[in-house]
Every structure is written in structure tokens, then in C-alpha cells.
Protein backbone atom coordinates (compact mmCIF):
# COMPACT_ATOMS: atom_id res chain seq x y z
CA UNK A 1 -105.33 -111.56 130.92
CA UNK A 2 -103.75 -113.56 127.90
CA UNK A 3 -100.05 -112.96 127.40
CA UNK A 4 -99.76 -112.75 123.27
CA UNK A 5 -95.94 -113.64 121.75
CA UNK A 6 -95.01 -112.21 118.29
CA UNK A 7 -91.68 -113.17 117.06
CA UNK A 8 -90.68 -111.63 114.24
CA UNK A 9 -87.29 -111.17 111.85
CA UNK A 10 -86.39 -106.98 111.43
CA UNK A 11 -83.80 -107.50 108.52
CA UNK A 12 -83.00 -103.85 108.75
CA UNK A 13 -81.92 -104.10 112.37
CA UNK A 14 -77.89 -103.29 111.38
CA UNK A 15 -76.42 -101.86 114.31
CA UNK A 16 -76.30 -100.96 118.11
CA UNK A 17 -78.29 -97.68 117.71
CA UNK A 18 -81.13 -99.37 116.01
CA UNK A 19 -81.09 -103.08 118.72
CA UNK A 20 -81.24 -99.27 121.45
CA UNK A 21 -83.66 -97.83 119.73
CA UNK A 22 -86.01 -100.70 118.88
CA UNK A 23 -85.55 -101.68 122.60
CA UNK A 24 -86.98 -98.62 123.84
CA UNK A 25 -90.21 -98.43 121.51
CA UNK A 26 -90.96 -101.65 122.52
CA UNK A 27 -90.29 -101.39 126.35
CA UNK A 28 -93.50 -98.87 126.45
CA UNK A 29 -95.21 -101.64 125.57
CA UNK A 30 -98.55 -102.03 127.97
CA UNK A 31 -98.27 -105.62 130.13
CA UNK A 32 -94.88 -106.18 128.45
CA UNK A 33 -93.69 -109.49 130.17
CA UNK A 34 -90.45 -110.66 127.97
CA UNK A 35 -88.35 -108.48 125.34
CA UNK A 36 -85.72 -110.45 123.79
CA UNK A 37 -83.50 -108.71 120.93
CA UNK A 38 -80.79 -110.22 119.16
CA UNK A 39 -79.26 -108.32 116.64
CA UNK A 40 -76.96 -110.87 114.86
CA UNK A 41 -79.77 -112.79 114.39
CA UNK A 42 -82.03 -109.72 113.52
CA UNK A 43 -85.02 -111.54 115.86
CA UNK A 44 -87.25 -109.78 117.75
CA UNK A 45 -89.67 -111.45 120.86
CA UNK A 46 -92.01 -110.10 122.65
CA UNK A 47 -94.22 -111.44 125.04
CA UNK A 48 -96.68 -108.73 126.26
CA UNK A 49 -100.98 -108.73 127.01
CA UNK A 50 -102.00 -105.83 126.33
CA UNK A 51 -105.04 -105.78 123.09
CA UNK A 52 -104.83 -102.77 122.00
CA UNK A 53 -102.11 -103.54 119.47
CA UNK A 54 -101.39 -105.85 117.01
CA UNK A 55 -97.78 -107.73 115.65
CA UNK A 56 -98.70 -105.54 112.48
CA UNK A 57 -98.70 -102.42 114.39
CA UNK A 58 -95.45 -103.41 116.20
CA UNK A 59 -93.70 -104.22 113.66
CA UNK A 60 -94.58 -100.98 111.52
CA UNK A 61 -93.53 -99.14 114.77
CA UNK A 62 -90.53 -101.34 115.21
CA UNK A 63 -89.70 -100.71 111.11
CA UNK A 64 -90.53 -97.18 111.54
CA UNK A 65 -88.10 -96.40 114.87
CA UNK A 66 -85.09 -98.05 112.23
CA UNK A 67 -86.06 -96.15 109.42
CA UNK A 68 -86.35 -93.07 111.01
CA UNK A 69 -83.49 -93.63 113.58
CA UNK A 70 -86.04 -91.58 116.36
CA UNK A 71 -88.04 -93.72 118.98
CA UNK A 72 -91.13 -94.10 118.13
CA UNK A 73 -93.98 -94.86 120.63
CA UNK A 74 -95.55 -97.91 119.99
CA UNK A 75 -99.20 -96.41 121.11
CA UNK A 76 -99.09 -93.77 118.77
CA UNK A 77 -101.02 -94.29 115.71
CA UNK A 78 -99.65 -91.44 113.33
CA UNK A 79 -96.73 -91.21 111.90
């Protein structure tokens, strides 16, 4: 299966509770092979092959878990 890498900039990313938070949505990720986080920066990698979901749909669940301040599961398509 092809690994797929979306890098991405989360400029609302402020503190330690959002970097936890943001970690955990994305560690449910299916195939999830690299997860790097760097909130000074406010970049997000991921490295993951799983189809089913696109860097739109991660980052709305990434934007989403900040926003909200509650995990959010990354396979769940309501809000």
C-alpha cells in the first residue's frame, strides 16, 4: 500500500493542550507510519496509507479538535 505525507501549518495550534490533543486525533489514524508535531513551529506531518481520508478531512479534524478543545476522531464524519 502507498504511504501518503500531508504536511500542513495549524496556526491555531497555541499551547500544550492543543500539540496533546491534536496528537491523539491523529494517532487513530489507520496505517499511521510517522506523526511529527512541532508546536513552535505550528507544523504538522503525517505520514500514514490508509485512503479513506483525505489532508482536507485531517485538517478539518485537526482544526476542529483545537477549536473545540475535545478529541475528535479523525474517522468520524459528523461533527
Amino acid at each position: 500500500m502507498k504511504d501518503h505525507t500531508v504536511n500542513f501549518k495549524q496556526c491555531n495550534m497555541l499551547c500544550d493542550k492543543c500539540l496533546i490533543n491534536v496528537a491523539k486525533c491523529l494517532s487513530n489514524i489507520h496505517g499511521l507510519e510517522a506523526l511529527e508535531i512541532s508546536l513552535k513551529s505550528k507544523k504538522i506531518k503525517i505520514i500514514y496509507n490508509d485512503t479513506t481520508i483525505s489532508k482536507k478531512m485531517i485538517k478539518d479534524k485537526v482544526n476542529e479538535t483545537i477549536l473545540t478543545g475535545k478529541v475528535k476522531n479523525i474517522y468520524s464524519f459528523s461533527s
